[in-house]
PDB file of N, CA and C in Angstrom:
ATOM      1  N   UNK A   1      99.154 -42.533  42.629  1.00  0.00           N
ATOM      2  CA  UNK A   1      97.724 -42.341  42.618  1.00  0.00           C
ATOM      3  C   UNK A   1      97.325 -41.283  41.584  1.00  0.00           C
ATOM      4  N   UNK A   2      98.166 -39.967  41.171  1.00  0.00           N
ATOM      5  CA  UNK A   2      97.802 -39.228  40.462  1.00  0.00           C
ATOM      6  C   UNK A   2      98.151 -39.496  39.248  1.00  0.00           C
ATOM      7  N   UNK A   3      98.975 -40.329  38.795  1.00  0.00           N
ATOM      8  CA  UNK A   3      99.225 -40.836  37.693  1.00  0.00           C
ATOM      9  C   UNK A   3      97.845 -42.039  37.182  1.00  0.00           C
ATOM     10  N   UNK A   4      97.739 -42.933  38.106  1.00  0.00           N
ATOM     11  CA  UNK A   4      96.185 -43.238  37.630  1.00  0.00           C
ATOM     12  C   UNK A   4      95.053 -42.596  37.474  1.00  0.00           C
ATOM     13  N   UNK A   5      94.941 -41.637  38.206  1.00  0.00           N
ATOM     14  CA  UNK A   5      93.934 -41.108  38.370  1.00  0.00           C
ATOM     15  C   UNK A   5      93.706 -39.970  36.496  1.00  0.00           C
ATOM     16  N   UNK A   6      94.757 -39.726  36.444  1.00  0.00           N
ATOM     17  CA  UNK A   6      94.702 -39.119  35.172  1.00  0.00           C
ATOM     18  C   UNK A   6      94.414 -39.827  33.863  1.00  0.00           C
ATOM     19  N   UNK A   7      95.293 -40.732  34.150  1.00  0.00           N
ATOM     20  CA  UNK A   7      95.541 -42.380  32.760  1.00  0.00           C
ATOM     21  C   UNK A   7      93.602 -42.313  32.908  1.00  0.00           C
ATOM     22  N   UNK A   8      93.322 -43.046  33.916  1.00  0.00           N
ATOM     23  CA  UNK A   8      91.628 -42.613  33.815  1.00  0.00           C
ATOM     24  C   UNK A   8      91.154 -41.724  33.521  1.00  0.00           C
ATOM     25  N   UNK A   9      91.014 -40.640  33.795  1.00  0.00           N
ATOM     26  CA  UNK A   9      90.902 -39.761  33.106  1.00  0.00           C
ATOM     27  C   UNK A   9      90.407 -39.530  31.678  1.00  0.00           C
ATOM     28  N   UNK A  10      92.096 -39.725  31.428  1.00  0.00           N
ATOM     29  CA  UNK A  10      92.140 -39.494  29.797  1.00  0.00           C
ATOM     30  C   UNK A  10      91.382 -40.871  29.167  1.00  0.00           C
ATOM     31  N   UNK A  11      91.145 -41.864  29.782  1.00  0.00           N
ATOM     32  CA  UNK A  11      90.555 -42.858  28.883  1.00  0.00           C
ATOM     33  C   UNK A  11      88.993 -42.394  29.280  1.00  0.00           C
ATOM     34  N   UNK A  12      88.354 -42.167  30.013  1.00  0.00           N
ATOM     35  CA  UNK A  12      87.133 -41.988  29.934  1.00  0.00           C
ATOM     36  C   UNK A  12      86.876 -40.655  28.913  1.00  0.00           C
ATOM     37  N   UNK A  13      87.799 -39.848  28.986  1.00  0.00           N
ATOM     38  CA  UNK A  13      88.006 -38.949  27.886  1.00  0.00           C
ATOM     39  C   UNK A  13      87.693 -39.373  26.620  1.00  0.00           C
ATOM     40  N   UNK A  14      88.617 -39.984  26.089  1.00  0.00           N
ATOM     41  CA  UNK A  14      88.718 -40.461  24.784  1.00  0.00           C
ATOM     42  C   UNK A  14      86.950 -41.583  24.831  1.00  0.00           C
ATOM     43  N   UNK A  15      87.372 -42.598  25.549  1.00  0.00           N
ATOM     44  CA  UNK A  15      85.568 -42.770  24.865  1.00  0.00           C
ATOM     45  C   UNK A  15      84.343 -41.926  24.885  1.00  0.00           C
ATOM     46  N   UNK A  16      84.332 -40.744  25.866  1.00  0.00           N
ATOM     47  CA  UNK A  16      83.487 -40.195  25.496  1.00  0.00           C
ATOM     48  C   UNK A  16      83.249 -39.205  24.175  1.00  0.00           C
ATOM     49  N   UNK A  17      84.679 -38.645  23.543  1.00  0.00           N
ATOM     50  CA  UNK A  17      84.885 -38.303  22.403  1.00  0.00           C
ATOM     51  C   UNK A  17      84.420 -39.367  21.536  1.00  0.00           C
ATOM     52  N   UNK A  18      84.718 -40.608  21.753  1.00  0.00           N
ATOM     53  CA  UNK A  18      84.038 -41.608  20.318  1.00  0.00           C
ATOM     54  C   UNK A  18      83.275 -41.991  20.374  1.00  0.00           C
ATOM     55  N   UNK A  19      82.277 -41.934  21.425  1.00  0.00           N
ATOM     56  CA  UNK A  19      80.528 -42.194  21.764  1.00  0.00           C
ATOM     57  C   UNK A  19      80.057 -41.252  21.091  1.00  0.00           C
ATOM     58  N   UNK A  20      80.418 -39.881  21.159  1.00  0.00           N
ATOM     59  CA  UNK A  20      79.996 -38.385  20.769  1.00  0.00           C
ATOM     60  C   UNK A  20      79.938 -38.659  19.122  1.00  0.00           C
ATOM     61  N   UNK A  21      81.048 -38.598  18.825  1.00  0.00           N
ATOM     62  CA  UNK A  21      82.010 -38.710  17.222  1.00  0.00           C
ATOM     63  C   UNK A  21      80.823 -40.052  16.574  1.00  0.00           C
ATOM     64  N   UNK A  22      80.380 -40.998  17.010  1.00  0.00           N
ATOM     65  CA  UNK A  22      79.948 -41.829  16.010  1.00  0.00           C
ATOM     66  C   UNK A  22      78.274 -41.642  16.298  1.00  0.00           C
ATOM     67  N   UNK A  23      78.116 -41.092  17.588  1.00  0.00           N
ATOM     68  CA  UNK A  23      76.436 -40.543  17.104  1.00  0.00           C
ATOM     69  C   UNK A  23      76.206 -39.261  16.606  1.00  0.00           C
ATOM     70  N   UNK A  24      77.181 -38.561  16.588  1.00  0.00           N
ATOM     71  CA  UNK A  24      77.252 -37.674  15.707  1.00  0.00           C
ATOM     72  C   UNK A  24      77.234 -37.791  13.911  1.00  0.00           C
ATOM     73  N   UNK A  25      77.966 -38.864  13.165  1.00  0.00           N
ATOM     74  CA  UNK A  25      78.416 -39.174  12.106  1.00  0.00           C
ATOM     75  C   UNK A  25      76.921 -39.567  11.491  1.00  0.00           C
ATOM     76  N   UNK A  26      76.581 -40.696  12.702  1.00  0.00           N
ATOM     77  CA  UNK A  26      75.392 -41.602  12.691  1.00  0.00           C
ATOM     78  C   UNK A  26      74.112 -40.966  12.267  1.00  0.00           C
ATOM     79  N   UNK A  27      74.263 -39.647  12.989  1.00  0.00           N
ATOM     80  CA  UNK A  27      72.939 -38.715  12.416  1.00  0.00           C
ATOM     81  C   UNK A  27      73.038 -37.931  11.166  1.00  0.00           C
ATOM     82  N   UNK A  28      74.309 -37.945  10.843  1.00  0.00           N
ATOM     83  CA  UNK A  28      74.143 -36.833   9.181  1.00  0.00           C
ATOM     84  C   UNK A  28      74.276 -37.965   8.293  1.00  0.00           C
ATOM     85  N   UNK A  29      74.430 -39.292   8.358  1.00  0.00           N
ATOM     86  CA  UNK A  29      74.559 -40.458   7.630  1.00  0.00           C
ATOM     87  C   UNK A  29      72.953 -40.039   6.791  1.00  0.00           C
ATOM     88  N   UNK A  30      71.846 -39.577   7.182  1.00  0.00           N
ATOM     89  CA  UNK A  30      70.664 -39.376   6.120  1.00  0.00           C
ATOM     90  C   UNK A  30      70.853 -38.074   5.399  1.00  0.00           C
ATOM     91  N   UNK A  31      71.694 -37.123   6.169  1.00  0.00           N
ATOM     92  CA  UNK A  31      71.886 -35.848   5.345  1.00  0.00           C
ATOM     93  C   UNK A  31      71.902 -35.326   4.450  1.00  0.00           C
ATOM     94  N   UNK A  32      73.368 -36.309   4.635  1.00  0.00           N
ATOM     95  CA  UNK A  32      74.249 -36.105   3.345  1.00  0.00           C
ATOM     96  C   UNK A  32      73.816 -37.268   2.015  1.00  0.00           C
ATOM     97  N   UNK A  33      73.729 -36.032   0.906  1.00  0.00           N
ATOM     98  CA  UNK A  33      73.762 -37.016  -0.027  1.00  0.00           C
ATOM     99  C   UNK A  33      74.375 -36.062  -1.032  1.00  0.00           C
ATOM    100  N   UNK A  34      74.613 -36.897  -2.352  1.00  0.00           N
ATOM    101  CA  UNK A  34      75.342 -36.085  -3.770  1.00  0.00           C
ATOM    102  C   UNK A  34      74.006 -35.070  -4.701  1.00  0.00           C
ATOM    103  N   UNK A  35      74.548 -34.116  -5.483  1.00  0.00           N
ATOM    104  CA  UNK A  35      73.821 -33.504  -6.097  1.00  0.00           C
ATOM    105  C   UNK A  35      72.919 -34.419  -6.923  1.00  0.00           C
ATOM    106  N   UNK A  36      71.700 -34.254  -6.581  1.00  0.00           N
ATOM    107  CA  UNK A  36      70.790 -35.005  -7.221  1.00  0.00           C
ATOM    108  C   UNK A  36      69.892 -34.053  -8.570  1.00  0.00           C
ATOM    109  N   UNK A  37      69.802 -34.717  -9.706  1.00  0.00           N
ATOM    110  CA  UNK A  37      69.648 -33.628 -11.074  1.00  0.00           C
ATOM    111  C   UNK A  37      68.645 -34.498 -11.249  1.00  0.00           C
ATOM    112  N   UNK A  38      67.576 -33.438 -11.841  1.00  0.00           N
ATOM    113  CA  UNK A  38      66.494 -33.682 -12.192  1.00  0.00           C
ATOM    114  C   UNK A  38      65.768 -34.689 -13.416  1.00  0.00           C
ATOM    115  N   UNK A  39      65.111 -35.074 -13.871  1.00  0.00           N
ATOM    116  CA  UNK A  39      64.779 -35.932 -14.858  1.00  0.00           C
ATOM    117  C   UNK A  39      65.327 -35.682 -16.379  1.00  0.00           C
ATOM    118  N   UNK A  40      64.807 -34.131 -16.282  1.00  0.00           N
ATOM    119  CA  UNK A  40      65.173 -33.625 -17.603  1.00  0.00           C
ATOM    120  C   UNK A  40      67.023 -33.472 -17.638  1.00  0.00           C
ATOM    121  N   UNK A  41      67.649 -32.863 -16.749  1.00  0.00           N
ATOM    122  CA  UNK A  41      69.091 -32.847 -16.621  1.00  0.00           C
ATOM    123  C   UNK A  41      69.966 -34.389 -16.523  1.00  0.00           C
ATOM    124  N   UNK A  42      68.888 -35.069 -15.893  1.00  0.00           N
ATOM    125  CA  UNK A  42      69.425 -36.961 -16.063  1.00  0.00           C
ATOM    126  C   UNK A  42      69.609 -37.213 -17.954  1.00  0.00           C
ATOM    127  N   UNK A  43      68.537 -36.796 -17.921  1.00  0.00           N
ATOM    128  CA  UNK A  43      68.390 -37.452 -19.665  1.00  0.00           C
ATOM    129  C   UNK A  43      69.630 -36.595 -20.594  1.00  0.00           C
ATOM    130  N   UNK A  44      69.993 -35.311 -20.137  1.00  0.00           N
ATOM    131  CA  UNK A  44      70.666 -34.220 -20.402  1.00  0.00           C
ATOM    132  C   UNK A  44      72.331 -34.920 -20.575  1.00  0.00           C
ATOM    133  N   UNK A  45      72.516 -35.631 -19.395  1.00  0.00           N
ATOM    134  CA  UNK A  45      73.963 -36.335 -19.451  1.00  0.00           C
ATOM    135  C   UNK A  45      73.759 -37.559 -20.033  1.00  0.00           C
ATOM    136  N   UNK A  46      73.003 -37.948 -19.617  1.00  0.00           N
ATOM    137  CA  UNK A  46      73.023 -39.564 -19.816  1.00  0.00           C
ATOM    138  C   UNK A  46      72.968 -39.695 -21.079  1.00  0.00           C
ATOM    139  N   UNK A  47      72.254 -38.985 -22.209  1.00  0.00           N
ATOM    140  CA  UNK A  47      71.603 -38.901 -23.561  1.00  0.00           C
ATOM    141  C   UNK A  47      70.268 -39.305 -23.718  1.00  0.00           C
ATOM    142  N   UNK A  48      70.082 -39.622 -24.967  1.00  0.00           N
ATOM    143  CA  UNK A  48      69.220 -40.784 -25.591  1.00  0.00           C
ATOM    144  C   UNK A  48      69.145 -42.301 -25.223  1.00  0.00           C
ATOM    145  N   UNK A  49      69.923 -42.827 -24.979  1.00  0.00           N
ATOM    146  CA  UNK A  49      70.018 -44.266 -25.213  1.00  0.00           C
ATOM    147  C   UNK A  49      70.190 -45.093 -26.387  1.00  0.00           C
ATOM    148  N   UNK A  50      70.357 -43.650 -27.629  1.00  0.00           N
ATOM    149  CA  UNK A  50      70.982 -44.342 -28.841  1.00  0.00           C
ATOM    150  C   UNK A  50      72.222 -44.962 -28.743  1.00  0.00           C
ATOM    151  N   UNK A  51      73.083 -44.572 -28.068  1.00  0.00           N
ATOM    152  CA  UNK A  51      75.132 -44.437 -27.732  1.00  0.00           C
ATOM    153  C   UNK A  51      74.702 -45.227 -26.855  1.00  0.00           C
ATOM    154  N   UNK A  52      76.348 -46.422 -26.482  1.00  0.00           N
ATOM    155  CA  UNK A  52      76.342 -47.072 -24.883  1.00  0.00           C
ATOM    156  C   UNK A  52      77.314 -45.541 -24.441  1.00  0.00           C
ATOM    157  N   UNK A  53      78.038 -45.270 -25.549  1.00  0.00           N
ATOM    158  CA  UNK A  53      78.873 -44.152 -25.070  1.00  0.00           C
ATOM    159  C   UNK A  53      79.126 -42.970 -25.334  1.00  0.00           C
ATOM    160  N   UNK A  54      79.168 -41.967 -25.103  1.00  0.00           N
ATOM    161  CA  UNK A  54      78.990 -40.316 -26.358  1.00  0.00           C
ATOM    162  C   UNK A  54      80.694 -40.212 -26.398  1.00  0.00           C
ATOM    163  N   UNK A  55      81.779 -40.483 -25.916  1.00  0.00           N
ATOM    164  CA  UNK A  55      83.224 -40.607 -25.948  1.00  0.00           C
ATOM    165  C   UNK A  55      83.802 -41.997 -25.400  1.00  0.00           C
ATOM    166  N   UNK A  56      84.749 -42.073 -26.162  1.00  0.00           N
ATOM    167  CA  UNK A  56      86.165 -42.614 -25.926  1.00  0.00           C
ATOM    168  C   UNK A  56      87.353 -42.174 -25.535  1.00  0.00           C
ATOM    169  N   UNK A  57      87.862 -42.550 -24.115  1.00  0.00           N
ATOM    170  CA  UNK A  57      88.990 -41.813 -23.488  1.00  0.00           C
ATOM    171  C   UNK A  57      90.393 -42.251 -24.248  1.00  0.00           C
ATOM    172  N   UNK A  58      91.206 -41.469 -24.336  1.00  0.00           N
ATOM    173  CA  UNK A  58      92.626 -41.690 -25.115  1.00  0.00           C
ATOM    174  C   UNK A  58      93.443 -40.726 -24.236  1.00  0.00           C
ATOM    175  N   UNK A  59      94.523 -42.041 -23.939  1.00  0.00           N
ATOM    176  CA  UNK A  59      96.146 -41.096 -23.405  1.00  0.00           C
ATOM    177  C   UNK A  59      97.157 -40.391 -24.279  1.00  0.00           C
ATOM    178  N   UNK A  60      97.611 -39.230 -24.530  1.00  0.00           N
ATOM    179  CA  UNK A  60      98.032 -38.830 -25.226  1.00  0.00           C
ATOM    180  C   UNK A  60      99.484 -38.697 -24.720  1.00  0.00           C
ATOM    181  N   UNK A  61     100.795 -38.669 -24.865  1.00  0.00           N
ATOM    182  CA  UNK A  61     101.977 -38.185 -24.457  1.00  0.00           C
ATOM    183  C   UNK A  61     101.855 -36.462 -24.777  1.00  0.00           C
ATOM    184  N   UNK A  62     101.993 -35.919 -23.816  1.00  0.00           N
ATOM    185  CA  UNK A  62     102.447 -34.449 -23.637  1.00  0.00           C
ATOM    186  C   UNK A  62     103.542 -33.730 -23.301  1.00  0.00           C
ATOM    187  N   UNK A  63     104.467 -34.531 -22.707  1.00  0.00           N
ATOM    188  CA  UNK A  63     105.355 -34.456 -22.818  1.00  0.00           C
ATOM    189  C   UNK A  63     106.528 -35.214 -22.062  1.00  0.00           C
ATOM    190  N   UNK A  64     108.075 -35.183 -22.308  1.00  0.00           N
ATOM    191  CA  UNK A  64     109.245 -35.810 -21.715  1.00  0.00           C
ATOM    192  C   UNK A  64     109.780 -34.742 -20.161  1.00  0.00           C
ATOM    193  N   UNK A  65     110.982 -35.786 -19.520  1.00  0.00           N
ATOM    194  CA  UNK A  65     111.399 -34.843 -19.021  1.00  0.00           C
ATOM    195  C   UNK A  65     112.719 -35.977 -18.426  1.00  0.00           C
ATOM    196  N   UNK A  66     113.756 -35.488 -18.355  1.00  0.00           N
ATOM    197  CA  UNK A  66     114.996 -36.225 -17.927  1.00  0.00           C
ATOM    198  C   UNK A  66     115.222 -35.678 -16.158  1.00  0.00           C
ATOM    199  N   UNK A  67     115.061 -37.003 -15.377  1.00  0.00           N
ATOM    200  CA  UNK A  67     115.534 -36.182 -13.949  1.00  0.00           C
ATOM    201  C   UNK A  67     116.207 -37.531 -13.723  1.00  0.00           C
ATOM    202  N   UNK A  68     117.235 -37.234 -12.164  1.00  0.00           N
ATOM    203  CA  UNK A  68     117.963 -37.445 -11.602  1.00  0.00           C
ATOM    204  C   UNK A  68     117.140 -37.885 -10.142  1.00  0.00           C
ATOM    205  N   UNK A  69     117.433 -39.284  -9.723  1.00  0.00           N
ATOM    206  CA  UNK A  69     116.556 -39.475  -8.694  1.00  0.00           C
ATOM    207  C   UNK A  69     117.980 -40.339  -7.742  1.00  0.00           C
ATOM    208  N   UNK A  70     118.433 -39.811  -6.825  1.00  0.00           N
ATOM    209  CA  UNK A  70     119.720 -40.420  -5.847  1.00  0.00           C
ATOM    210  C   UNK A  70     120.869 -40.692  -7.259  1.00  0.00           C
ATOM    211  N   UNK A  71     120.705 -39.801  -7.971  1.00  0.00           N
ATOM    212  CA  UNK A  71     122.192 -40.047  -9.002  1.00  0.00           C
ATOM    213  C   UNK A  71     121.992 -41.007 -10.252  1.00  0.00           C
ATOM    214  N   UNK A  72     120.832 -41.729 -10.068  1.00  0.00           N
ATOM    215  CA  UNK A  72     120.216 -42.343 -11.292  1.00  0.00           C
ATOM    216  C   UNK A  72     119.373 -41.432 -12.025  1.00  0.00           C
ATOM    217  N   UNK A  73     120.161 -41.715 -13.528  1.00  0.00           N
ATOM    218  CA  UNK A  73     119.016 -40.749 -14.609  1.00  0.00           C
ATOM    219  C   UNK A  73     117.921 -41.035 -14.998  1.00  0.00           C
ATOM    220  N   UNK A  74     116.916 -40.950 -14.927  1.00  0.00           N
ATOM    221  CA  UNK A  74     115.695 -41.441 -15.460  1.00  0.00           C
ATOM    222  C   UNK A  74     115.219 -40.614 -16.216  1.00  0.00           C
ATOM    223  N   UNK A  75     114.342 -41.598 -17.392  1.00  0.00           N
ATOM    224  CA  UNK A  75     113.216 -40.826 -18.430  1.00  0.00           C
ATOM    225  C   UNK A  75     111.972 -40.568 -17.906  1.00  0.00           C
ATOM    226  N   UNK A  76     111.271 -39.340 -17.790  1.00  0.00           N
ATOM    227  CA  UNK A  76     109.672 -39.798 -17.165  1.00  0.00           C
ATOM    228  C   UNK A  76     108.708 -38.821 -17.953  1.00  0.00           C
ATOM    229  N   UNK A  77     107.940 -40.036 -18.603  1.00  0.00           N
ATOM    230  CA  UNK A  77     106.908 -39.386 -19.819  1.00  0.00           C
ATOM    231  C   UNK A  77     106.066 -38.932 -19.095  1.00  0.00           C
ATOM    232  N   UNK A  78     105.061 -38.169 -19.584  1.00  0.00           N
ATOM    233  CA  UNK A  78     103.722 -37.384 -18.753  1.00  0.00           C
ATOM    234  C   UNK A  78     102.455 -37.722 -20.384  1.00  0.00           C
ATOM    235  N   UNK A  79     101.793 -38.732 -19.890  1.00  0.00           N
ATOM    236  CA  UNK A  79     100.335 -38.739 -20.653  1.00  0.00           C
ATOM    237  C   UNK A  79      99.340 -37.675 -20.046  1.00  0.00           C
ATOM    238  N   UNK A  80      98.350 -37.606 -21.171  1.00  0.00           N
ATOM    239  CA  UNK A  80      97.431 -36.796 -20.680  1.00  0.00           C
ATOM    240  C   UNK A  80      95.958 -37.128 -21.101  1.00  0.00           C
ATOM    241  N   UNK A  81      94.969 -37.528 -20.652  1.00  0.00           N
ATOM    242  CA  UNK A  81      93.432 -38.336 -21.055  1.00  0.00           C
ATOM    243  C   UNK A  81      92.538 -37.242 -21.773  1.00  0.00           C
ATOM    244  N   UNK A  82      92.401 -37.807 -22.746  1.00  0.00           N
ATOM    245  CA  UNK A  82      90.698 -36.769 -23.568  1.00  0.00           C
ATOM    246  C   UNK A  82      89.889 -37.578 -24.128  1.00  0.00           C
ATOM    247  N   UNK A  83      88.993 -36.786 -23.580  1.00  0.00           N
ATOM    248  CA  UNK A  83      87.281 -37.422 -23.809  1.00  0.00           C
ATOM    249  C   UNK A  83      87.532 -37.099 -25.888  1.00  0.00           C
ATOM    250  N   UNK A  84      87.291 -38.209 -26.726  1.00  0.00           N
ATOM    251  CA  UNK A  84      87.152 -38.080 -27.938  1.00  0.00           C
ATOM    252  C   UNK A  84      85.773 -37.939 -28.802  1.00  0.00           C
ATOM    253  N   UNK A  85      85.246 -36.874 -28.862  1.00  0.00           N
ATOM    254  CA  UNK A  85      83.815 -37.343 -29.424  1.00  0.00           C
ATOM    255  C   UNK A  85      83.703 -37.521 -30.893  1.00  0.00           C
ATOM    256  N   UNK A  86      82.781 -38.982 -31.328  1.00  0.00           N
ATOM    257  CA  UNK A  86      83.051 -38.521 -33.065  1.00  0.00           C
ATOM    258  C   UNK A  86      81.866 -38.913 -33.284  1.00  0.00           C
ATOM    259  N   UNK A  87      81.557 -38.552 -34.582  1.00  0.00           N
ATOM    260  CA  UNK A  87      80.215 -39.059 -35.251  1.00  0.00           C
ATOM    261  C   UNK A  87      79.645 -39.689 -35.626  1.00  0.00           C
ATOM    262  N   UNK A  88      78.697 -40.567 -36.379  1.00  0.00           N
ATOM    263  CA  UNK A  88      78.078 -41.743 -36.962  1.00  0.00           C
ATOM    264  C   UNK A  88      79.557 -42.487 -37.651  1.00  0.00           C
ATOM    265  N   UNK A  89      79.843 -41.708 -38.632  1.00  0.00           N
ATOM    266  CA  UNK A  89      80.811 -41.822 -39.552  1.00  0.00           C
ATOM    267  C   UNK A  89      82.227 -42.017 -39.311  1.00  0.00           C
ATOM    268  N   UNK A  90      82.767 -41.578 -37.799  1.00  0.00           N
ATOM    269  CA  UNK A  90      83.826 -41.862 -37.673  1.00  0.00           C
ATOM    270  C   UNK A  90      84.737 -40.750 -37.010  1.00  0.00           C
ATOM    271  N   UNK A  91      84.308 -39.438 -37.955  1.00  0.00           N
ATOM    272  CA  UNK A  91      84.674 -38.210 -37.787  1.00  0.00           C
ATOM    273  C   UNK A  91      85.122 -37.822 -36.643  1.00  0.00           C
ATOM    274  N   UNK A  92      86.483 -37.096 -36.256  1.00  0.00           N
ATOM    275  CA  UNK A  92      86.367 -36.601 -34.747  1.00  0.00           C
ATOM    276  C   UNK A  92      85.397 -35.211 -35.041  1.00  0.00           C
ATOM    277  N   UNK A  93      85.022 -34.804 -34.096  1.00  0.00           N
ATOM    278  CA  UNK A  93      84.009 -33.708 -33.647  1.00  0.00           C
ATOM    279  C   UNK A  93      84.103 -32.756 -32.593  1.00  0.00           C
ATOM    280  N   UNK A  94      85.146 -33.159 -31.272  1.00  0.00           N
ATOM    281  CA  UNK A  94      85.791 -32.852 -30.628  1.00  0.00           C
ATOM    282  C   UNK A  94      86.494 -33.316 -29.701  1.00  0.00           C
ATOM    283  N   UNK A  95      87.498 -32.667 -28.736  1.00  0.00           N
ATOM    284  CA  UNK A  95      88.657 -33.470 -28.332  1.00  0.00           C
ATOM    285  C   UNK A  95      88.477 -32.589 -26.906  1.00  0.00           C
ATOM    286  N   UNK A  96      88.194 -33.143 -26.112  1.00  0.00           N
ATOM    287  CA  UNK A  96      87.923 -32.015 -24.164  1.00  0.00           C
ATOM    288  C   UNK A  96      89.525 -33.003 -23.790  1.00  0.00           C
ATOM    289  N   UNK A  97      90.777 -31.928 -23.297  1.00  0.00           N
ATOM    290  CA  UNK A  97      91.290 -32.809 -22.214  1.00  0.00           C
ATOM    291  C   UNK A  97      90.455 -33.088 -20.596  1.00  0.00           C
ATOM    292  N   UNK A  98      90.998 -34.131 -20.198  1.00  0.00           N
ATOM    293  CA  UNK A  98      90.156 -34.182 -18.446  1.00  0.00           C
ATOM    294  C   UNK A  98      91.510 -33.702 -17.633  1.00  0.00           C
ATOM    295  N   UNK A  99      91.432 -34.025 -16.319  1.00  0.00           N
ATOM    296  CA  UNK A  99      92.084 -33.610 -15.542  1.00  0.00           C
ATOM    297  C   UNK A  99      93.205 -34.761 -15.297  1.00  0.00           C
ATOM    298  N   UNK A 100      92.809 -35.877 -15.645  1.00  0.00           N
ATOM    299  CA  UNK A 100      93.822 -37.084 -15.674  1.00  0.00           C
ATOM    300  C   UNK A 100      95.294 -37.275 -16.422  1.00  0.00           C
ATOM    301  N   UNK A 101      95.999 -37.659 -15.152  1.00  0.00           N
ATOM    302  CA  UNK A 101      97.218 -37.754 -15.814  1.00  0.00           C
ATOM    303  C   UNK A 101      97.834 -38.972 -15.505  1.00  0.00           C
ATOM    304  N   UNK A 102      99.144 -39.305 -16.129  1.00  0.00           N
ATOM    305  CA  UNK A 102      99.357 -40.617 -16.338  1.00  0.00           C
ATOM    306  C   UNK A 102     101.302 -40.496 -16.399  1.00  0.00           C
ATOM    307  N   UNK A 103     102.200 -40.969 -15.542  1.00  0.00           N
ATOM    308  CA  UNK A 103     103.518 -40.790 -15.789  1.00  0.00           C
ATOM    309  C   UNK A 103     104.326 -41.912 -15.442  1.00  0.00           C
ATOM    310  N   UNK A 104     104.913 -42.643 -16.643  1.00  0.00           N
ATOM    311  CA  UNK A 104     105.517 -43.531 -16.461  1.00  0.00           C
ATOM    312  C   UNK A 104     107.370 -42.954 -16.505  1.00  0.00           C
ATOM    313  N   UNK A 105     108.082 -43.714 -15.886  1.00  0.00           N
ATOM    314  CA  UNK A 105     109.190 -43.399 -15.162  1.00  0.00           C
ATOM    315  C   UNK A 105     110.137 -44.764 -16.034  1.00  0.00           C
ATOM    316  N   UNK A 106     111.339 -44.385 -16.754  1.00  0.00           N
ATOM    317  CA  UNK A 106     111.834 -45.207 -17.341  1.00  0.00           C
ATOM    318  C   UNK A 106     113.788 -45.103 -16.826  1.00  0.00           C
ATOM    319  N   UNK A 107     113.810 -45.979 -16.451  1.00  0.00           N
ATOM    320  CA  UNK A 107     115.542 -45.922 -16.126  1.00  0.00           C
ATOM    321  C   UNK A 107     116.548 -45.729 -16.961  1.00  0.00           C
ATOM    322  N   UNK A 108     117.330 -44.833 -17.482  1.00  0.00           N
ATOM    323  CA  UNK A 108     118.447 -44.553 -18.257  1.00  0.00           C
ATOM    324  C   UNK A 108     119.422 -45.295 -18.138  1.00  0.00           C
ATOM    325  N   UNK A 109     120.256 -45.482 -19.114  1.00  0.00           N
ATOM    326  CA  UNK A 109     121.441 -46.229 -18.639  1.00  0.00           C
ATOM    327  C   UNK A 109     121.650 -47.728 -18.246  1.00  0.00           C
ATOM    328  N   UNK A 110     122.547 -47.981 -17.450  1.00  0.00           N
ATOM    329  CA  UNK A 110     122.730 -49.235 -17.240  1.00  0.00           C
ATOM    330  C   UNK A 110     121.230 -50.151 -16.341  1.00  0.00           C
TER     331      UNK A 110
END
């Protein structure tokens, strides 16, 4: 009897935690929203509308590294992404790395 009585328990438990939990969620669902920027700061990122794009992303290799994974040697390159900006003409103008990275893993040996 006390073994049911608990098993009940704990299940009326738990749904009342997820009755709680989703009218809870349910009400900050209008809350929350993302930083919203103003007209002038929209136009600020976005540009002109001369460009579809103000950069072109490019992976760069940064560097190698030889490891050992269960006794197999492997090669594993490390790319690295930058925003490229250039000019009418072609010119680069500047080079931002992002935070993106990229590592492909190559098997040594047999």
């Amino acid at each position: 009897m006390k073994k049911s009585l608990g098993a009940v328990c704990m299940a009326l438990l738990i749904i009342a935690a997820s009755i709680y939990m989703s009218a809870w969620d349910s009400s900050r669902e209008d809350t929350f929203s993302p930083v919203r920027l103003s007209a002038e700061e929209e136009a600020a990122v976005l540009g002109d509308g001369e460009e579809e794009s103000a950069f072109q992303l490019e992976s760069r290799l940064v560097g190698t590294k030889q490891i050992q994974d269960k006794g197999v040697p492997y090669k594993v390159e490390t790319y690295r992404e930058y925003e490229i900006y250039k000019d009418a003409s072609g010119q680069i103008i500047k080079e931002l790395p992002t935070e993106n990275f990229s590592y492909l893993r190559y098997r040594e040996g047999k």
